[in-house]
C-alpha atoms as a PDB file:
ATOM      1  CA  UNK A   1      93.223  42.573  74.815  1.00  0.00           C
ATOM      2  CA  UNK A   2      93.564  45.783  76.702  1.00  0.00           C
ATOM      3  CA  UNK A   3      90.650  47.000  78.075  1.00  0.00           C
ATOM      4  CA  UNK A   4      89.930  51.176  78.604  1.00  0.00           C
ATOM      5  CA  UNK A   5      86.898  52.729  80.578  1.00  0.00           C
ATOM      6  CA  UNK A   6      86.882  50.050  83.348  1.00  0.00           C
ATOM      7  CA  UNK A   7      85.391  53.030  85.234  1.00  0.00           C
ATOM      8  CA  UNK A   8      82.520  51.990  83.732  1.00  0.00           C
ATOM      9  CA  UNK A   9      82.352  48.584  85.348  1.00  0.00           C
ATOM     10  CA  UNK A  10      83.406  49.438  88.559  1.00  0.00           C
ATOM     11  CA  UNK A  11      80.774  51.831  88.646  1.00  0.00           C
ATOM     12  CA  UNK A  12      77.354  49.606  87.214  1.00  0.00           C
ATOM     13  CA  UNK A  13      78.885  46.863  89.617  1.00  0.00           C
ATOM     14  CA  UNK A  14      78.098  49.194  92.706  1.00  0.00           C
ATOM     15  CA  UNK A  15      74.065  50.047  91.198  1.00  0.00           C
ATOM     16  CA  UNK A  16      73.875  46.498  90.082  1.00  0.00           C
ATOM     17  CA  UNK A  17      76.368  44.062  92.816  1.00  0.00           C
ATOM     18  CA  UNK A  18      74.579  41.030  91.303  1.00  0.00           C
ATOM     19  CA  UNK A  19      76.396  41.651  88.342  1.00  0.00           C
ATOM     20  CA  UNK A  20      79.749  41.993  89.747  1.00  0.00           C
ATOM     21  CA  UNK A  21      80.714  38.323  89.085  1.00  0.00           C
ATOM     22  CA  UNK A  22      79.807  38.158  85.840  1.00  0.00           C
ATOM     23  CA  UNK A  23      81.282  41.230  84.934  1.00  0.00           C
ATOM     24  CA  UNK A  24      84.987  40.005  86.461  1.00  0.00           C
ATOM     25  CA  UNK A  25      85.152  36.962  85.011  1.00  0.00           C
ATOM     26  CA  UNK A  26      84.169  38.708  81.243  1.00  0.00           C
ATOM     27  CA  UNK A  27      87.549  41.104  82.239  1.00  0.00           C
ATOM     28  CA  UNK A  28      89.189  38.155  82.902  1.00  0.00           C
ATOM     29  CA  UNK A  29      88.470  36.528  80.048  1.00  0.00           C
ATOM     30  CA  UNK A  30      88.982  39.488  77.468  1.00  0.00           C
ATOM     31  CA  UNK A  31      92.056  40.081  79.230  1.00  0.00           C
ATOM     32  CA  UNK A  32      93.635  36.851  77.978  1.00  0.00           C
ATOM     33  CA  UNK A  33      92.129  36.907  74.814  1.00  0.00           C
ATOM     34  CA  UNK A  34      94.095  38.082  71.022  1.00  0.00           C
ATOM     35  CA  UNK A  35      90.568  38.089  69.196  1.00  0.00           C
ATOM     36  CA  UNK A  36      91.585  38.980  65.292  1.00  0.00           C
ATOM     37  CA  UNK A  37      87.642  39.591  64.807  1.00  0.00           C
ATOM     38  CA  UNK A  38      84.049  38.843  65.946  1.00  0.00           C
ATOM     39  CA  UNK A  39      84.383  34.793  64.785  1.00  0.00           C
ATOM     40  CA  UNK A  40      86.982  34.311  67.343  1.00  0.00           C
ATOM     41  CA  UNK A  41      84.627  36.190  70.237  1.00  0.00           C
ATOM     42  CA  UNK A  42      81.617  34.073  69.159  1.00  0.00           C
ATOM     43  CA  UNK A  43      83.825  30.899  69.699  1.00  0.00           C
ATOM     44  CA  UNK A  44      84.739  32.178  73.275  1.00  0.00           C
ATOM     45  CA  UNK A  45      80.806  33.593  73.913  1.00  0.00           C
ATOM     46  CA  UNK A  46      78.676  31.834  71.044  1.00  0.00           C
ATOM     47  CA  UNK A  47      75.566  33.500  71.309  1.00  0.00           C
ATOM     48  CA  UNK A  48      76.187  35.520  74.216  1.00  0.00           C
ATOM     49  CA  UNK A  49      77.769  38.248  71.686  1.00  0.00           C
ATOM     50  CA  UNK A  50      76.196  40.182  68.736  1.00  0.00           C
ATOM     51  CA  UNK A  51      77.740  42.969  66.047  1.00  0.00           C
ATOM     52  CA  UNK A  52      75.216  45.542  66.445  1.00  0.00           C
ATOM     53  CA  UNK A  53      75.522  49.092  64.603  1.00  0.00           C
ATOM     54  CA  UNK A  54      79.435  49.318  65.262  1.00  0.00           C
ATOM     55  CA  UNK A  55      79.366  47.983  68.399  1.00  0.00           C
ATOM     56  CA  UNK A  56      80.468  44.568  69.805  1.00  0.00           C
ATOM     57  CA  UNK A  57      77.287  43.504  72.309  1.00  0.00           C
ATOM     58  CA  UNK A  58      77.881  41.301  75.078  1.00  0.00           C
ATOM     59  CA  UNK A  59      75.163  39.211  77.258  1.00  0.00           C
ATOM     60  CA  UNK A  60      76.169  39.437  80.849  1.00  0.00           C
ATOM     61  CA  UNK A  61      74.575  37.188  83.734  1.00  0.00           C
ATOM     62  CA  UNK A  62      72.419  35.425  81.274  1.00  0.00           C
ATOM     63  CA  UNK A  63      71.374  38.456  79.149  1.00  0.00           C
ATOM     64  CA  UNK A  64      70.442  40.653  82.412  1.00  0.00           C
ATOM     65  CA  UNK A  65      72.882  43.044  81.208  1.00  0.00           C
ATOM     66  CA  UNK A  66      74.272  44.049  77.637  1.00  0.00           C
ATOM     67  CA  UNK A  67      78.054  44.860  77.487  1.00  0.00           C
ATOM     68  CA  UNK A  68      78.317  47.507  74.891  1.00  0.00           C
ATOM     69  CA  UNK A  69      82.145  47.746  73.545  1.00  0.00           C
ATOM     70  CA  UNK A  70      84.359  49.037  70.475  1.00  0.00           C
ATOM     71  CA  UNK A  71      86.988  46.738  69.490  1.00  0.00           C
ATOM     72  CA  UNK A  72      90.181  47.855  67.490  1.00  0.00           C
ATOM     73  CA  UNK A  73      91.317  44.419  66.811  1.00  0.00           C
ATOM     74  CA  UNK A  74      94.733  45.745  65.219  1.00  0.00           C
ATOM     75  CA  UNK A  75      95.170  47.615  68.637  1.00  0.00           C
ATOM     76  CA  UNK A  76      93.672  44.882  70.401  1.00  0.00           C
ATOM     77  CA  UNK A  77      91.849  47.147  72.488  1.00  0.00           C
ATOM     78  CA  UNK A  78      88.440  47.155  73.685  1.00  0.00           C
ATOM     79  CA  UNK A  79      86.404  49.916  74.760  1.00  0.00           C
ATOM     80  CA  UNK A  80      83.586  49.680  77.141  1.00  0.00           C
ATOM     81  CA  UNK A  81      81.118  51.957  75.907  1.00  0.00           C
ATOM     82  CA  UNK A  82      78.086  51.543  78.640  1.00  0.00           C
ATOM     83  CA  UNK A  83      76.670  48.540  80.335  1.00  0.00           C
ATOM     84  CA  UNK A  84      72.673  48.320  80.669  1.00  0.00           C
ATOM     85  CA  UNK A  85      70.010  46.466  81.777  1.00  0.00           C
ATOM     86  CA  UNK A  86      68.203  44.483  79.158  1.00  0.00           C
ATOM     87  CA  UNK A  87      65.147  46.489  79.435  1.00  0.00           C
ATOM     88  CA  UNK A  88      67.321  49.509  79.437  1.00  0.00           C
ATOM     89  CA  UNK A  89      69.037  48.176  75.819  1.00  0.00           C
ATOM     90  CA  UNK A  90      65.674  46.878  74.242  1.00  0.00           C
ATOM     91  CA  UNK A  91      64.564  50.519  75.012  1.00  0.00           C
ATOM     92  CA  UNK A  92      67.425  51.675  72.782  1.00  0.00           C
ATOM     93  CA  UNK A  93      69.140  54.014  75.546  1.00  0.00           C
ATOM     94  CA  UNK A  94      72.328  52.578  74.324  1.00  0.00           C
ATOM     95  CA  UNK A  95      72.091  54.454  70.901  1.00  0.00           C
ATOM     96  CA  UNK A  96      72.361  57.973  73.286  1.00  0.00           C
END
């Protein structure tokens, strides 16, 4: 998969370094992968990754962070939308 807005990363990585590792190895992995659709991501993350309102959600660090992306699985692209804390998501600041 080809990843876009890895700005974003970079960038929560600095607020948040404690989230760096986690975050690197989930580019690694989504790098590699060909996902057709969300089965085949749930195989890779099981229930680290939810379909919420459009968006693919993934639990980073042990669900201290949500991953919020797009995927165009005929481009196989994914686009990182935001990253957040989990109190930050629950809040719903993701929906802004």
């Amino acid at each position: 998969m080809r990843i876009l807005n890895m700005a974003v990363i970079q960038k929560f990585s600095q607020q948040y370094p404690d989230a760096k590792i986690a975050l690197n190895t989930w580019k690694k992995i989504t790098e590699k992968a060909r996902w057709k659709h969300l089965s085949e991501i749930k195989q890779t993350y099981n229930r680290s990754v939810d379909y919420v309102e459009g968006y693919t959600v993934f639990n980073i660090k042990g669900n201290h962070y949500r991953l919020i992306t797009k995927i165009n699985y005929q481009l196989k692209i994914v686009k990182i939308e935001s990253i957040l804390t989990h109190k930050e998501y629950n809040r719903g600041k993701w929906k802004t």
